[in-house]
C-alpha atoms as a PDB file:
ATOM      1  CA  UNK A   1     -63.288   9.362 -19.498  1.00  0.00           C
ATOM      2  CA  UNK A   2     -66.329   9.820 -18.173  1.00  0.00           C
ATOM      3  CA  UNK A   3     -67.222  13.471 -19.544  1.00  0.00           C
ATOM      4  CA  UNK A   4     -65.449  12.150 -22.781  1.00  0.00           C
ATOM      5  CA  UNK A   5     -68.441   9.804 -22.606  1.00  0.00           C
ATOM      6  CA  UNK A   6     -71.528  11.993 -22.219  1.00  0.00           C
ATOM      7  CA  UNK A   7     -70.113  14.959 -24.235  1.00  0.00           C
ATOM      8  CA  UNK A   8     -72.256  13.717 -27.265  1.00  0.00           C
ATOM      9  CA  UNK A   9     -75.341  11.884 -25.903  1.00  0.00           C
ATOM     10  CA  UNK A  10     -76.738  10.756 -29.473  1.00  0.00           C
ATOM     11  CA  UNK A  11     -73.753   8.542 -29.395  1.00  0.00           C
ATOM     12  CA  UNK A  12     -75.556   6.219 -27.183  1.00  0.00           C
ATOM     13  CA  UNK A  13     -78.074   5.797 -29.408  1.00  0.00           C
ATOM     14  CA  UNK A  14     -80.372   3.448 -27.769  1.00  0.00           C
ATOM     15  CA  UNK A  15     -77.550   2.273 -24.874  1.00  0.00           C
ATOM     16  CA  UNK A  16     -80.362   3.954 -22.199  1.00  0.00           C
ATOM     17  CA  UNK A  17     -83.274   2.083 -20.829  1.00  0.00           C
ATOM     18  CA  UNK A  18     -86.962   3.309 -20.557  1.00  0.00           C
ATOM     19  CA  UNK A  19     -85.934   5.682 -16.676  1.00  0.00           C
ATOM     20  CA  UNK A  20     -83.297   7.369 -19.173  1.00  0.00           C
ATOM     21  CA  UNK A  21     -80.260   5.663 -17.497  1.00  0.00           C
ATOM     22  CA  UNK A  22     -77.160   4.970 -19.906  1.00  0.00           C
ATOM     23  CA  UNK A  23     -76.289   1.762 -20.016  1.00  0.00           C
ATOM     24  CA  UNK A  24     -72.411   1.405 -19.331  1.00  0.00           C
ATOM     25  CA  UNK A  25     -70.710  -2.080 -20.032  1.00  0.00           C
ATOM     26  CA  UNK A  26     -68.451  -2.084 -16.925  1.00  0.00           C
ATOM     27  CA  UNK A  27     -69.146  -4.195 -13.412  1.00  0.00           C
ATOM     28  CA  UNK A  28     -71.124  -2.297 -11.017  1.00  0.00           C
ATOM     29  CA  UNK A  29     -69.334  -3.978  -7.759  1.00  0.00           C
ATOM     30  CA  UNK A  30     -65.987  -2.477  -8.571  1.00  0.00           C
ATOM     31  CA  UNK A  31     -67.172   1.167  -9.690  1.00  0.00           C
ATOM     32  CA  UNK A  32     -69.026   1.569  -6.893  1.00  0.00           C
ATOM     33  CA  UNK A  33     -65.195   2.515  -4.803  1.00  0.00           C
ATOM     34  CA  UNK A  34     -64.626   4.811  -8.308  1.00  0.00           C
ATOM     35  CA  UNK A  35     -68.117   6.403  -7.278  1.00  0.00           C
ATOM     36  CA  UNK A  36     -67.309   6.731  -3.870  1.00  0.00           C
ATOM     37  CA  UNK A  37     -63.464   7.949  -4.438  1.00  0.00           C
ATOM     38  CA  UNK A  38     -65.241  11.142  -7.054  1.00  0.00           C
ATOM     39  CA  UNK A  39     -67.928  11.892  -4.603  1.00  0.00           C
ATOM     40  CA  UNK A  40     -65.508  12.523  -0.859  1.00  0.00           C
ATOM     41  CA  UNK A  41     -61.412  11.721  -2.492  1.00  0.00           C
ATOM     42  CA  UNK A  42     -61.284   8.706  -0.134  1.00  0.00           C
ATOM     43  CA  UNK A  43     -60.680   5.189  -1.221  1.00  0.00           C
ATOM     44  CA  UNK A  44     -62.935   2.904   0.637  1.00  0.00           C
ATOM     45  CA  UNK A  45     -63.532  -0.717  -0.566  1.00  0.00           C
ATOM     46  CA  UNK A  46     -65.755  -2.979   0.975  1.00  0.00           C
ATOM     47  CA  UNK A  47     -64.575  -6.774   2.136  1.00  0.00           C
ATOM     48  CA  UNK A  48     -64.858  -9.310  -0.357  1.00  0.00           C
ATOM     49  CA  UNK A  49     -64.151  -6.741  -3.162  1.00  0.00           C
ATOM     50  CA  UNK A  50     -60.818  -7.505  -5.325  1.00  0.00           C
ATOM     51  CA  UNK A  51     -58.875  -4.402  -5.412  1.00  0.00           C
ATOM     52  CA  UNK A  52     -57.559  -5.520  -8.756  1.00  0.00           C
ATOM     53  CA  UNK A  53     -60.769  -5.351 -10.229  1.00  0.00           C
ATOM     54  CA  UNK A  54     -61.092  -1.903  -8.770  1.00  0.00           C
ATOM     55  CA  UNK A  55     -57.604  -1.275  -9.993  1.00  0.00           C
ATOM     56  CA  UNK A  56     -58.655  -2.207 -13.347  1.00  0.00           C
ATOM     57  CA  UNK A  57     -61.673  -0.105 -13.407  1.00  0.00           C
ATOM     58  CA  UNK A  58     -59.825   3.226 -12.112  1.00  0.00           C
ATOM     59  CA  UNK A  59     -57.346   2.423 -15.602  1.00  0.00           C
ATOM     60  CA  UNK A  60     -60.390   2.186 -18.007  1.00  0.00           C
ATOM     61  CA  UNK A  61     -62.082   5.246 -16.678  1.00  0.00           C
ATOM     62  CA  UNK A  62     -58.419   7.269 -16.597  1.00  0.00           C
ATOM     63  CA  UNK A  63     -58.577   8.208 -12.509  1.00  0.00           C
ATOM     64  CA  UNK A  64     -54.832   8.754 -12.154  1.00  0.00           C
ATOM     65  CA  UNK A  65     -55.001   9.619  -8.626  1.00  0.00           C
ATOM     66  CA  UNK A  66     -56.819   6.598  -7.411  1.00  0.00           C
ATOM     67  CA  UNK A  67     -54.605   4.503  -9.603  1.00  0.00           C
ATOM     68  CA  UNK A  68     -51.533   5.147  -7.318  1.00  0.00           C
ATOM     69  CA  UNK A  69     -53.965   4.575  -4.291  1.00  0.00           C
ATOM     70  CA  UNK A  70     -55.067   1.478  -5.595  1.00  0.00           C
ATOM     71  CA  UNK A  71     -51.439   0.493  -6.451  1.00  0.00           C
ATOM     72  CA  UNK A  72     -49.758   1.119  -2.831  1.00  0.00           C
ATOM     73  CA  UNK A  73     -53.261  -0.564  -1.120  1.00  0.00           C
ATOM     74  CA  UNK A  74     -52.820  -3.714  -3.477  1.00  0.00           C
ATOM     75  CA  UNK A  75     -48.689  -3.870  -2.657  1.00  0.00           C
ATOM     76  CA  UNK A  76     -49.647  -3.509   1.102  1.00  0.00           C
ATOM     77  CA  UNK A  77     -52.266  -6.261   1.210  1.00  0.00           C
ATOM     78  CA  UNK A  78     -50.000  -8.534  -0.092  1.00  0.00           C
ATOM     79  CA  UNK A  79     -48.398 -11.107   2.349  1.00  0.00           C
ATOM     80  CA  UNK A  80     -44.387 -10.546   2.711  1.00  0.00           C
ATOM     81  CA  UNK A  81     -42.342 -13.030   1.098  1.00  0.00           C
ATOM     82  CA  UNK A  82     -41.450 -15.906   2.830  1.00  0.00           C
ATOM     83  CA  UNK A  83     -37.810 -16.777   2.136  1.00  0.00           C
ATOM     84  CA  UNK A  84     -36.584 -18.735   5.658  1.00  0.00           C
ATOM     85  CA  UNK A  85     -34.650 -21.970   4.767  1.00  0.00           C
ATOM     86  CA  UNK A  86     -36.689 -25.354   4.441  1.00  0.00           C
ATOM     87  CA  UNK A  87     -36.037 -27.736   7.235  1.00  0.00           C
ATOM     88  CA  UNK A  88     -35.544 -31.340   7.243  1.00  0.00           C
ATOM     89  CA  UNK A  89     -38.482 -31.925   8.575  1.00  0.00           C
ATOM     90  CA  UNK A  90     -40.628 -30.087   5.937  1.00  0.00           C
ATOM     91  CA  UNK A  91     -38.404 -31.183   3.439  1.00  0.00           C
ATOM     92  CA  UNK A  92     -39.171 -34.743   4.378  1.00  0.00           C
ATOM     93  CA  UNK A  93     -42.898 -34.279   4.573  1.00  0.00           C
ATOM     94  CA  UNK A  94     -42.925 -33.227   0.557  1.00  0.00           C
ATOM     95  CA  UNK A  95     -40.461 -36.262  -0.107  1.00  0.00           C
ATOM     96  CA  UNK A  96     -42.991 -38.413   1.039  1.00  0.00           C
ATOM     97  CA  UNK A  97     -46.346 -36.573  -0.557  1.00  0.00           C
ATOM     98  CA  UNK A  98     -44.615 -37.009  -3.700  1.00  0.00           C
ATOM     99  CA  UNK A  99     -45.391 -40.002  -6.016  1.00  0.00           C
ATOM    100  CA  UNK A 100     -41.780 -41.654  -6.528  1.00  0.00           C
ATOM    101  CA  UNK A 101     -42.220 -41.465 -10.248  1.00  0.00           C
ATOM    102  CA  UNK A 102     -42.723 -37.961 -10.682  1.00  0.00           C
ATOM    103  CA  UNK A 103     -39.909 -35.475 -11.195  1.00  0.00           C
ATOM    104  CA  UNK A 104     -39.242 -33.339  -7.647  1.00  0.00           C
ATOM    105  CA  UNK A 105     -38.409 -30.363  -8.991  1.00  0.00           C
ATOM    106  CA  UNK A 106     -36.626 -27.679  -6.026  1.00  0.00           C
ATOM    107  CA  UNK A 107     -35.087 -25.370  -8.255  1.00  0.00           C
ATOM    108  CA  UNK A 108     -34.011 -21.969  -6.411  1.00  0.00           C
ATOM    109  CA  UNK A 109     -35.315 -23.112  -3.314  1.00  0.00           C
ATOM    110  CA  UNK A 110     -33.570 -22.238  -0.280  1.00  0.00           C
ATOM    111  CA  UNK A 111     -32.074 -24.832   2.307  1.00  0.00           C
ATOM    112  CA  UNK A 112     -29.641 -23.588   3.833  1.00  0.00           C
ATOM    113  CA  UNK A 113     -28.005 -24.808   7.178  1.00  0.00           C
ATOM    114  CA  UNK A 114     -30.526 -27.774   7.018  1.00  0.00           C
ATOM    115  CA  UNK A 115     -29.657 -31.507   7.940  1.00  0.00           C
ATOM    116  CA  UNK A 116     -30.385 -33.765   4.915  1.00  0.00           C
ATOM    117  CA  UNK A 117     -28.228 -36.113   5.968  1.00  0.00           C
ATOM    118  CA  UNK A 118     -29.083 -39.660   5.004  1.00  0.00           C
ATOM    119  CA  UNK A 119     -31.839 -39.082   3.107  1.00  0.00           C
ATOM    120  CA  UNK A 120     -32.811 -40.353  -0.454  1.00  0.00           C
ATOM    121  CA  UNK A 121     -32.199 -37.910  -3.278  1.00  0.00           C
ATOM    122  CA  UNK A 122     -31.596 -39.243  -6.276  1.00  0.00           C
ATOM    123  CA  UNK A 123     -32.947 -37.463  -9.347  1.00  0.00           C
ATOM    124  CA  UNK A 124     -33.910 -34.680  -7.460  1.00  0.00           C
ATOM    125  CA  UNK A 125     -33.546 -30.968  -9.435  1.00  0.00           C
ATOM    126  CA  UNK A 126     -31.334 -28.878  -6.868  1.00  0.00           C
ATOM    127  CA  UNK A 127     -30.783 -26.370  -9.772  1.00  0.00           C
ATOM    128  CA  UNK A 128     -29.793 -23.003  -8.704  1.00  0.00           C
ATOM    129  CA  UNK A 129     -31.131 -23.795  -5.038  1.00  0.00           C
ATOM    130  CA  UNK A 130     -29.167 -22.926  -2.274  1.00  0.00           C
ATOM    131  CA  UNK A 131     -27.899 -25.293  -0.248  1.00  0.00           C
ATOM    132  CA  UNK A 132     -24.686 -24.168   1.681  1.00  0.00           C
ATOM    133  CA  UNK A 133     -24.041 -25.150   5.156  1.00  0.00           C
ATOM    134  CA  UNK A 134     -25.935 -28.170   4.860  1.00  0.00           C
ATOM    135  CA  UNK A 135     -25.560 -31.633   5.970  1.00  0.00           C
ATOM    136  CA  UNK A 136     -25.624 -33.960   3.306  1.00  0.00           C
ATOM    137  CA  UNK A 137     -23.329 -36.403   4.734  1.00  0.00           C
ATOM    138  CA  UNK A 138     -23.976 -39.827   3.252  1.00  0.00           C
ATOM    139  CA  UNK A 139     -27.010 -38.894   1.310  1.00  0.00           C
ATOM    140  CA  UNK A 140     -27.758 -40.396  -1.646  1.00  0.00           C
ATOM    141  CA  UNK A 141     -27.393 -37.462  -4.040  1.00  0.00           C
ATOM    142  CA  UNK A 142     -26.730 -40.429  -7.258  1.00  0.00           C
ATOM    143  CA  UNK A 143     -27.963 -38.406 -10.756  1.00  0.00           C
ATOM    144  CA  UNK A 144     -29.469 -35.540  -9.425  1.00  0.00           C
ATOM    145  CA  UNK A 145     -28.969 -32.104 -11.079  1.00  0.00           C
ATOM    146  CA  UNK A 146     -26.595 -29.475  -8.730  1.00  0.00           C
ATOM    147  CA  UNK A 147     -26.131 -27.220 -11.357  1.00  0.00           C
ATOM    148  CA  UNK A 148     -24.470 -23.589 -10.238  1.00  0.00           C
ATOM    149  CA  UNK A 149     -26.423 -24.508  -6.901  1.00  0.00           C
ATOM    150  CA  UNK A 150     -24.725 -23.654  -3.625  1.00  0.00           C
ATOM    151  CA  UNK A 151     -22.947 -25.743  -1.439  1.00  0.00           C
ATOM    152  CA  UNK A 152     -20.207 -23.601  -0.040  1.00  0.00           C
ATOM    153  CA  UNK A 153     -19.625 -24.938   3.190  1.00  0.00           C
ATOM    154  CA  UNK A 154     -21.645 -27.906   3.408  1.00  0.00           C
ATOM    155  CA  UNK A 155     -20.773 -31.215   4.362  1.00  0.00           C
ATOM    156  CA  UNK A 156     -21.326 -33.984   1.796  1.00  0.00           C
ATOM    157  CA  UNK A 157     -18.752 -36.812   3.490  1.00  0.00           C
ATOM    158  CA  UNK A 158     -19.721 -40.369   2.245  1.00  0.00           C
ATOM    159  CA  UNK A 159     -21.974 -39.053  -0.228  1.00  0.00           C
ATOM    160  CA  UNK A 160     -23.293 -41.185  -3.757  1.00  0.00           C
ATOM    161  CA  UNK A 161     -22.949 -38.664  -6.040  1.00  0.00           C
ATOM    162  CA  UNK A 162     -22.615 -41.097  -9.097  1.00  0.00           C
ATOM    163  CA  UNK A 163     -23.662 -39.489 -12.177  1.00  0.00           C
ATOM    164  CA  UNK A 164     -24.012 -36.159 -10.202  1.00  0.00           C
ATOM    165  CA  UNK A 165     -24.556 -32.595 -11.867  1.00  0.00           C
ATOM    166  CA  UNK A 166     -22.437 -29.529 -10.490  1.00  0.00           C
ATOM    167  CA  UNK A 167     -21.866 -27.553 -13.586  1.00  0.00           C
ATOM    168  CA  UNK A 168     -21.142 -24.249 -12.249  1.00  0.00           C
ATOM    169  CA  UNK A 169     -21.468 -25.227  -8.746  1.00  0.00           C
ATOM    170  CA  UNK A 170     -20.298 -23.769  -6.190  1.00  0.00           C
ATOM    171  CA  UNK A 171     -18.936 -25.799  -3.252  1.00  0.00           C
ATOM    172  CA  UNK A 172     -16.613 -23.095  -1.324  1.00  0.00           C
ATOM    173  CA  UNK A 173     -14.942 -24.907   1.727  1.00  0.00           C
ATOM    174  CA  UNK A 174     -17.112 -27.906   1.450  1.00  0.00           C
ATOM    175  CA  UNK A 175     -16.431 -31.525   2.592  1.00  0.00           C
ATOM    176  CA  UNK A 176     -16.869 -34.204   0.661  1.00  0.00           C
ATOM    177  CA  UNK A 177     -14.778 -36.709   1.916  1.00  0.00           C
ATOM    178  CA  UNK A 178     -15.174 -40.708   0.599  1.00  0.00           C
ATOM    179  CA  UNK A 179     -17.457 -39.621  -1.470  1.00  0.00           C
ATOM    180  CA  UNK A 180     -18.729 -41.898  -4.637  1.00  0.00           C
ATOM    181  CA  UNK A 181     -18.272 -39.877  -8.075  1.00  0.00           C
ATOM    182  CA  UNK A 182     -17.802 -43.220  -9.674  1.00  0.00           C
ATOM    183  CA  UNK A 183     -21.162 -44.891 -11.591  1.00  0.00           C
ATOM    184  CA  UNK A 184     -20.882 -48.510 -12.582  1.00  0.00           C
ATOM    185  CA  UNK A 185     -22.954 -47.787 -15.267  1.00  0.00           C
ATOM    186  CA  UNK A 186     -20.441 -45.450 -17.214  1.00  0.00           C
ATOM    187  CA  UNK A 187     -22.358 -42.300 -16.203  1.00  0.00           C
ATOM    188  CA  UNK A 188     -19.889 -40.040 -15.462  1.00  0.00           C
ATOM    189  CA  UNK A 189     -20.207 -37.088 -12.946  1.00  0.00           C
ATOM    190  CA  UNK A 190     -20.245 -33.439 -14.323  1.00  0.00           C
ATOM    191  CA  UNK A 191     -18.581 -31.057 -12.569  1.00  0.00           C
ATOM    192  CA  UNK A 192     -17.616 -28.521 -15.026  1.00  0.00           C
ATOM    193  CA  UNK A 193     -16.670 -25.153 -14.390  1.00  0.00           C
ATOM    194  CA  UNK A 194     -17.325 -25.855 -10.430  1.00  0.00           C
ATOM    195  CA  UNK A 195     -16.361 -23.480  -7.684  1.00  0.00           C
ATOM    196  CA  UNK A 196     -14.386 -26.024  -5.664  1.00  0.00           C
ATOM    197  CA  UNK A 197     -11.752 -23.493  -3.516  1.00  0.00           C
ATOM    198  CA  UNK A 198     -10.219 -25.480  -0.339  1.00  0.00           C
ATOM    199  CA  UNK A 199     -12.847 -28.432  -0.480  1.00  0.00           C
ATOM    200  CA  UNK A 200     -11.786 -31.877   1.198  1.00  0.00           C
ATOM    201  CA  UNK A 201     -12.037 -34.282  -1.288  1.00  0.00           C
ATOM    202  CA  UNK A 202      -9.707 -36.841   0.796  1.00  0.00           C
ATOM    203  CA  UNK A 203     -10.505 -40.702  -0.316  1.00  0.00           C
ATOM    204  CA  UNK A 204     -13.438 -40.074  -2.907  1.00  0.00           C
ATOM    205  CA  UNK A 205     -14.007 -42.492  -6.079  1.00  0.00           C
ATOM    206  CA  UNK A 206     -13.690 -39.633  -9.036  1.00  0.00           C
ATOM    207  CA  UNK A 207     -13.066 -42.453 -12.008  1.00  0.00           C
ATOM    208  CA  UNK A 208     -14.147 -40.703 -15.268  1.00  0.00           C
ATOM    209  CA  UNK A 209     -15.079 -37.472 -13.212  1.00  0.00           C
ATOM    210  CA  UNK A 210     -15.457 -34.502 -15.502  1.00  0.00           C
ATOM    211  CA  UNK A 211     -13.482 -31.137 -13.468  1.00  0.00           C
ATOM    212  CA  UNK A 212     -13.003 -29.201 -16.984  1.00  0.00           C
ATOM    213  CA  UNK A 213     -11.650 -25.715 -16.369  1.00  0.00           C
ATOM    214  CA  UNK A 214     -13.231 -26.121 -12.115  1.00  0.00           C
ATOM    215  CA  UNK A 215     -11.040 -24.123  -9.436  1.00  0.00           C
ATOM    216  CA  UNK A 216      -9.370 -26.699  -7.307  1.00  0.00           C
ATOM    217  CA  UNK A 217      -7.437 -24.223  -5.459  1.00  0.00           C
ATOM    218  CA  UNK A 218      -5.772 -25.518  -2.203  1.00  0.00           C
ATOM    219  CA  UNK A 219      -8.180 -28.326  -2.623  1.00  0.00           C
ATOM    220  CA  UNK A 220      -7.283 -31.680  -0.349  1.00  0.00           C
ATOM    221  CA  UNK A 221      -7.322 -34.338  -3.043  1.00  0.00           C
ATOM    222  CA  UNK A 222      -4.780 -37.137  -0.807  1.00  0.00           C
ATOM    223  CA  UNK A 223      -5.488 -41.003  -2.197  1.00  0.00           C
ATOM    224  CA  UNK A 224      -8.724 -40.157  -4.514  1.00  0.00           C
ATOM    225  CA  UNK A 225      -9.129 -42.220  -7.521  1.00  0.00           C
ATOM    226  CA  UNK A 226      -9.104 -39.788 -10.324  1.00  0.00           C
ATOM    227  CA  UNK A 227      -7.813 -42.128 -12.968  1.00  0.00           C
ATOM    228  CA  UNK A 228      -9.392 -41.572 -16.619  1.00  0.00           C
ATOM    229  CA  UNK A 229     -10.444 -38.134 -14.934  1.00  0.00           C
ATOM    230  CA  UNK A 230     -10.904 -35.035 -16.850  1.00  0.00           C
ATOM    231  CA  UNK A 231      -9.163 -32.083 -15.941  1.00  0.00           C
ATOM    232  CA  UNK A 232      -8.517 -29.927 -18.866  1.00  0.00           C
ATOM    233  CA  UNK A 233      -7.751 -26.200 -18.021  1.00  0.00           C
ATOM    234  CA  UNK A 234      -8.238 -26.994 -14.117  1.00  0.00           C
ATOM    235  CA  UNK A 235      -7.037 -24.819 -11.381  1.00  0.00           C
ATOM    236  CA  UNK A 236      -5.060 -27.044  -9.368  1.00  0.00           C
ATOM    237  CA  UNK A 237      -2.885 -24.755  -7.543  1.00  0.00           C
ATOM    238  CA  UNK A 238      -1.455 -25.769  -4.259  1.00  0.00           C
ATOM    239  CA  UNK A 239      -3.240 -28.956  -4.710  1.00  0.00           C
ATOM    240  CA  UNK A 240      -2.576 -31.906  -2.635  1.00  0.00           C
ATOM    241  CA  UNK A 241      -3.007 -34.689  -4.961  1.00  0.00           C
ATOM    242  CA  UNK A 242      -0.545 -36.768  -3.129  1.00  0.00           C
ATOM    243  CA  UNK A 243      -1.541 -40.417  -3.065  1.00  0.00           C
ATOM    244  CA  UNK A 244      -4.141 -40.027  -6.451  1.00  0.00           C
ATOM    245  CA  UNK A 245      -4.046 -42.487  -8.747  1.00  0.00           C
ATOM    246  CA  UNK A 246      -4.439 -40.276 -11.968  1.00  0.00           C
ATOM    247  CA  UNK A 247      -3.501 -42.736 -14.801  1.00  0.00           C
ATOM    248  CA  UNK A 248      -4.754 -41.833 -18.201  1.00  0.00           C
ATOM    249  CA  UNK A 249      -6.326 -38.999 -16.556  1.00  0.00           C
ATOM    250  CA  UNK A 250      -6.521 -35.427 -18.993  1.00  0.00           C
ATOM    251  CA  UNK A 251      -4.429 -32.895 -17.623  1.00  0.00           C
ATOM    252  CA  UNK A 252      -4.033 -30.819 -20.779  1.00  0.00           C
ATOM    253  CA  UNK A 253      -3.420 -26.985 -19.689  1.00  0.00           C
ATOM    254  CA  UNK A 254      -4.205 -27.325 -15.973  1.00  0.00           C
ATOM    255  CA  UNK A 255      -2.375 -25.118 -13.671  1.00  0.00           C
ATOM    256  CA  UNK A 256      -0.641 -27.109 -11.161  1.00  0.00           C
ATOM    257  CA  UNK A 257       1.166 -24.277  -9.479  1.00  0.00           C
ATOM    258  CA  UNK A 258       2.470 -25.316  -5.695  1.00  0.00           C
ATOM    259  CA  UNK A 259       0.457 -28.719  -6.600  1.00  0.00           C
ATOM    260  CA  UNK A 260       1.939 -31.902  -4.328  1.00  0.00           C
ATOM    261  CA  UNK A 261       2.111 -34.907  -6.580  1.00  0.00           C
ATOM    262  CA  UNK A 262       4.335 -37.059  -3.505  1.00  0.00           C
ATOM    263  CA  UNK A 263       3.563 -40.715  -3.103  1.00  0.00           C
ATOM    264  CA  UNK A 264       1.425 -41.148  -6.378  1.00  0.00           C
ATOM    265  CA  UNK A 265      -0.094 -44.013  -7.554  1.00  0.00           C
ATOM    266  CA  UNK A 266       0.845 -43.309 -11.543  1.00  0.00           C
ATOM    267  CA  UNK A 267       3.724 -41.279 -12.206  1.00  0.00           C
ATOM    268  CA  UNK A 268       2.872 -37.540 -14.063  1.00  0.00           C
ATOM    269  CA  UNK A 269       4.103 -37.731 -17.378  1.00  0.00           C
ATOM    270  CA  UNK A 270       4.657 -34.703 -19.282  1.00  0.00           C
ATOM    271  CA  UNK A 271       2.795 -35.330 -22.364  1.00  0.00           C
ATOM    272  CA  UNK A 272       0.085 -34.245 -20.397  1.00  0.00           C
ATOM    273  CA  UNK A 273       0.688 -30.618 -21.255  1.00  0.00           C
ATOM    274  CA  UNK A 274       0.126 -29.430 -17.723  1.00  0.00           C
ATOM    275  CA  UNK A 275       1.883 -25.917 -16.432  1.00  0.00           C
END
């Protein structure tokens, strides 16, 4: 570029100042490592200089090779990601900086193994974060958004997940135990197309619950109160539903395979189109 540049000189027309120097329209502070780099074919960059600027520089002038210098010094000045699990006590720090009328948004974030036990969460965005192994016993989880999070292997006994998100979820092996699925209010809990293989659902309030087309898989379902439930096109093979009160609950094409049905509250009636 820059023999492209003085090639034809009357192009500058009057871009040169009264010593004869040619003006050129690019920042000084970065060229000076270009300078340097043409003069000895070492890259040396003074603190306080921003190698992007330099980076930048080295593209407009066409300097190939100190592009890919540039490129590998920018890469290793940058810090390493950071992607250790967020512990309850950091967690809690950021509940409490945040004003309770803003939205907490924790999408993707990564929590796993840590005790969140107890805590208020209600509205919180848990979207895609992952969250398996945690404790979540009796949090209050009422409303907030779970979607295709994970929670395989976490323990969520005596939880308030009224009005709860888990589309796409998945909850692998988790416990969740008395839980509350069931919202005064008539908002139901969505848990469609959930990942909910072996999970210990033993006692929960599921009234209205939405578990279209989930994998309930050897799932422990004993006494839980799935009555108006939806369970369209659920896996519910080797199920123990034993004890469930599941009156005008939708079983329309579930797969109920090895499913135990002893010692129910409403008797299964056929016109439910289950197989």
């Amino acid at each position: 570029m820059l023999a492209h540049m003085f090639k034809d000189k009357d192009a500058w027309g009057n871009k040169q100042d009264h010593r004869g120097a040619f003006l050129i329209d690019r920042s000084p502070e970065y060229f000076e490592p270009i300078l340097n780099y043409l003069r000895h074919g070492q890259l040396i960059v003074n603190d306080g200089i921003n190698l992007l600027g330099v980076l930048e520089e080295a593209r407009f002038f066409g300097i190939d090779s100190l592009i890919e210098h540039l490129e590998v010094a920018i890469k290793n000045s940058q810090p390493a990601e950071d992607h250790s699990p967020i512990s309850r006590k950091e967690f809690v720090r950021f509940l409490l900086a945040t004003p309770t009328k803003s939205e907490l948004r924790c999408q993707g974030l990564n929590f796993s193994g840590a005790d969140l036990s107890r805590l208020d969460l209600r509205y919180i965005n848990f979207k895609m974060a992952n969250l398996s192994r945690c404790n979540l016993a009796h949090a209050n989880l009422c409303c907030a958004n779970l979607e295709r999070a994970d929670l395989s292997g976490s323990v969520l006994d005596c939880a308030n997940l009224q009005g709860v998100k888990m589309l796409c979820s998945n909850a692998e092996g988790a416990s969740l135990k008395g839980c509350n699925f069931e919202d005064p209010s008539g908002l139901k809990a969505n848990l469609e197309g959930a990942n909910l293989k072996g999970v210990d659902m033993e006692g929960s309030q599921m009234t209205g619950i939405n578990l279209r087309v989930a994998t309930l898989k050897n799932a422990k379902l004993k006494n839980c109160n799935l009555r108006g439930a939806t369970l369209a096109g659920t896996d519910l093979e080797n199920c123990d539903l034993s004890g469930c009160d599941l009156q005008e609950a939708n079983l329309r094409g579930s797969n109920v395979k090895g499913a135990i049905f002893e010692e129910m509250l409403t008797p299964l009636h056929m016109s439910q189109s289950v197989r």
